[in-house]
C-alpha atoms as a PDB file:
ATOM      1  CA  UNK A   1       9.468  39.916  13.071  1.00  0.00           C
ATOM      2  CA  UNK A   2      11.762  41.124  10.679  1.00  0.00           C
ATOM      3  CA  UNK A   3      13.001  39.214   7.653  1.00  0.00           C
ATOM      4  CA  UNK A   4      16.517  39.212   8.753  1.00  0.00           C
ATOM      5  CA  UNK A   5      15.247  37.582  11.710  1.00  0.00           C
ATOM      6  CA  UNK A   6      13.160  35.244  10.070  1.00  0.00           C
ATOM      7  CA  UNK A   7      16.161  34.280   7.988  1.00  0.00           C
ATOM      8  CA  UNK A   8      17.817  33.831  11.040  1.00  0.00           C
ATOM      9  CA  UNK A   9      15.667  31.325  12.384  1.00  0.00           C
ATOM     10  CA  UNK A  10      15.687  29.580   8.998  1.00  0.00           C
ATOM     11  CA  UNK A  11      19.794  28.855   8.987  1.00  0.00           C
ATOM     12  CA  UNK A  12      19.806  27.841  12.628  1.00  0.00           C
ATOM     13  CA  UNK A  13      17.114  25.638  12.161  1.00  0.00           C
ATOM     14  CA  UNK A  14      18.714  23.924   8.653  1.00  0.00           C
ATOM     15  CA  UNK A  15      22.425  24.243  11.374  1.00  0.00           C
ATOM     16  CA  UNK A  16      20.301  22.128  13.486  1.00  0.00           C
ATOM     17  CA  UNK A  17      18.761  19.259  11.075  1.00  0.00           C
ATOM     18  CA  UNK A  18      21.888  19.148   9.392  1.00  0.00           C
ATOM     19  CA  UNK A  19      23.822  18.543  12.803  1.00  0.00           C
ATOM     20  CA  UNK A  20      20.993  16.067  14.018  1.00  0.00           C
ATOM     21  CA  UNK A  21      20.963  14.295  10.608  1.00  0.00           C
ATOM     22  CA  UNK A  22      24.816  13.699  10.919  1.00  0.00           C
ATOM     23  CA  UNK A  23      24.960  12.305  14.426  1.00  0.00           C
ATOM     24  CA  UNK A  24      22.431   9.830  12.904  1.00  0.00           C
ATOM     25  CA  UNK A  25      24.686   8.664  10.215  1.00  0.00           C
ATOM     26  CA  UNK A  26      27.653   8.360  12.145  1.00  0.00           C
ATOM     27  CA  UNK A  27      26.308   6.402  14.661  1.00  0.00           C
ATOM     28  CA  UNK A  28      24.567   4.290  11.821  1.00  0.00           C
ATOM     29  CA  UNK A  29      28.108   4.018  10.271  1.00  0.00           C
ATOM     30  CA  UNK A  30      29.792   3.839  13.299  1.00  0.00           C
ATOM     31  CA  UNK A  31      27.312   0.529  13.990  1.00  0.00           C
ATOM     32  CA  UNK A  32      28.748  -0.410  10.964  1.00  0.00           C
ATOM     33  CA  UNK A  33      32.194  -0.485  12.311  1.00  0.00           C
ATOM     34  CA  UNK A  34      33.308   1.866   9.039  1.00  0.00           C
ATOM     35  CA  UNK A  35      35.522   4.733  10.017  1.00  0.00           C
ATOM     36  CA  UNK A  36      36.069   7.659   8.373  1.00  0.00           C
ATOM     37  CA  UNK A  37      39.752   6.887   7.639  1.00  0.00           C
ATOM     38  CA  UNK A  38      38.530   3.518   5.511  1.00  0.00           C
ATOM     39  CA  UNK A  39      35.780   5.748   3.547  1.00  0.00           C
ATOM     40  CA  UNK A  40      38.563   8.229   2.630  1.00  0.00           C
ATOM     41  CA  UNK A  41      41.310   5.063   1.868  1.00  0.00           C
ATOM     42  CA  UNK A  42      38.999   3.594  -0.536  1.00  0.00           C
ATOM     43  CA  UNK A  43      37.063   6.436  -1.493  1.00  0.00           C
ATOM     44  CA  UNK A  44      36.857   5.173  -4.970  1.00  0.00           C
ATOM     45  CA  UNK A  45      35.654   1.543  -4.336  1.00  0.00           C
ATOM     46  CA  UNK A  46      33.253   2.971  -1.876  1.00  0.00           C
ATOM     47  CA  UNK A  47      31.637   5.269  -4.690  1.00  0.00           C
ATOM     48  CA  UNK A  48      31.664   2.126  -6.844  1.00  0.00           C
ATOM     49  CA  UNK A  49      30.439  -0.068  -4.596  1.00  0.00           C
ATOM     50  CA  UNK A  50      26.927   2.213  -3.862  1.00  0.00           C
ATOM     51  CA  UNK A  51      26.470   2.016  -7.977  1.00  0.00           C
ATOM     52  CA  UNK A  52      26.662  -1.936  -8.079  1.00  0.00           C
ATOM     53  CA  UNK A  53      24.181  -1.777  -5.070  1.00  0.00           C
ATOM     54  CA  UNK A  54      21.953   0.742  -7.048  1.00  0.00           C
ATOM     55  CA  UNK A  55      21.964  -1.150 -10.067  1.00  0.00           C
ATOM     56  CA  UNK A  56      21.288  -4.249  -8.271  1.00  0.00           C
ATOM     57  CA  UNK A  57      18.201  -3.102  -6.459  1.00  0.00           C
ATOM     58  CA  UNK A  58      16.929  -0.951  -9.427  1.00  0.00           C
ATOM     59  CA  UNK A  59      17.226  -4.001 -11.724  1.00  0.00           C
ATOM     60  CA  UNK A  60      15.340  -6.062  -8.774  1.00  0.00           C
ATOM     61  CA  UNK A  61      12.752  -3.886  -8.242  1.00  0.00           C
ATOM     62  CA  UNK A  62      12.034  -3.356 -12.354  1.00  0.00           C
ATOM     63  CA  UNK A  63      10.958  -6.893 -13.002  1.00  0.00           C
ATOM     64  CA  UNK A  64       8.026  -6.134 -10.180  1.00  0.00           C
ATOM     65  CA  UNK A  65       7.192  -2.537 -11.282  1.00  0.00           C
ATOM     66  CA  UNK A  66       6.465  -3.861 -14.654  1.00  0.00           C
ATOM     67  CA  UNK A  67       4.534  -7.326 -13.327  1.00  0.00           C
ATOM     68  CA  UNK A  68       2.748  -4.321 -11.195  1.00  0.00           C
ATOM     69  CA  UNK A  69       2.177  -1.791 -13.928  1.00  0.00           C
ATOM     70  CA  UNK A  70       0.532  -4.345 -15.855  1.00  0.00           C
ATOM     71  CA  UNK A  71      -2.779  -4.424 -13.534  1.00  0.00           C
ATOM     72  CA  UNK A  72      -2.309  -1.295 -11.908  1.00  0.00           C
ATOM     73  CA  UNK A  73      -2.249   1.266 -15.006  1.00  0.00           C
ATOM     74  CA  UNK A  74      -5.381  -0.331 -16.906  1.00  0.00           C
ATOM     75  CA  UNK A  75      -7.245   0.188 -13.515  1.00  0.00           C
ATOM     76  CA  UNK A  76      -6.070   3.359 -13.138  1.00  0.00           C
ATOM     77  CA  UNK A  77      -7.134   3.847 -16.551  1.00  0.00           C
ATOM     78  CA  UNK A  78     -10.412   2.897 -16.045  1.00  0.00           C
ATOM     79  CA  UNK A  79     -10.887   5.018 -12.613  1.00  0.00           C
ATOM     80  CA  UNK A  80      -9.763   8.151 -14.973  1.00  0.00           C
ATOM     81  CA  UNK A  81     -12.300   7.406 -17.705  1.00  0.00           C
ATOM     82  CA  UNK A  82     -15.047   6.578 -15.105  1.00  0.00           C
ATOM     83  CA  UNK A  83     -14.575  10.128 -13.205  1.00  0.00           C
ATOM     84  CA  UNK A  84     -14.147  11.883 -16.995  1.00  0.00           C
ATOM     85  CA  UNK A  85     -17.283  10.489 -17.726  1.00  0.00           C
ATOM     86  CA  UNK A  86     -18.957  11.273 -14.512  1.00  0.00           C
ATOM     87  CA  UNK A  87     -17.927  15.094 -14.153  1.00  0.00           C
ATOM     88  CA  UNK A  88     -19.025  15.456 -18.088  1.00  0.00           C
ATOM     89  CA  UNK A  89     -22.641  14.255 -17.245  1.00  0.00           C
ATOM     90  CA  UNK A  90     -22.702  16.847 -13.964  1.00  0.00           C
ATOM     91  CA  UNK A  91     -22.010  19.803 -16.046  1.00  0.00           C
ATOM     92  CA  UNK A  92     -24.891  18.879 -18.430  1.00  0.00           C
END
C-alpha cells in the first residue's frame, strides 16, 4: 500500500468520525430542543453560559480533589518509597 493511499484511508476515516460524532450531537441537542438558529441568536450568552457551568463544576469538584489528595498522595508516597527501596535492595 502506498502512502498516498494510506493517507487516503486516514482522511476518510477522520470524514467518517467527524460525520458520526456530529449526528450524535445534534440529536443530543436536538433532544434538547436547542436549534441552531437560538445557538447562533445568542451566541454570546451561550459561550458565557458553558464558563459559569465550568467554573461551577471545577469549583465543586476542587473542595473533593483536595479532601482526596489529602489521603491519596501520602499513600502514594509511601507505595513510591516502598518500591524505591525494594528495587535498590535487588540490585545489591
Amino acid at each position: 500500500m502506498s502512502n498516498s493511499e494510506s493517507n487516503n484511508r486516514n482522511v476518510i476515516g477522520t470524514v467518517i468520525k467527524l460525520l458520526v460524532a456530529s449526528l450524535v450531537v445534534g440529536l443530543l441537542i436536538n433532544w434538547l430542543e436547542i436549534t441552531p438558529k437560538d445557538v447562533f441568536d445568542n451566541f454570546g450568552e451561550t459561550i458565557a453560559s458553558i464558563y459559569r457551568a465550568g467554573q461551577k463544576a471545577l469549583n465543586w469538584a476542587s473542595d473533593y480533589i483536595v479532601t482526596g489528595a489529602l489521603i491519596v498522595l501520602p499513600i502514594w508516597g509511601l507505595v513510591v518509597l516502598v518500591n524505591f527501596i525494594q528495587n535498590k535492595t535487588r540490585r545489591k
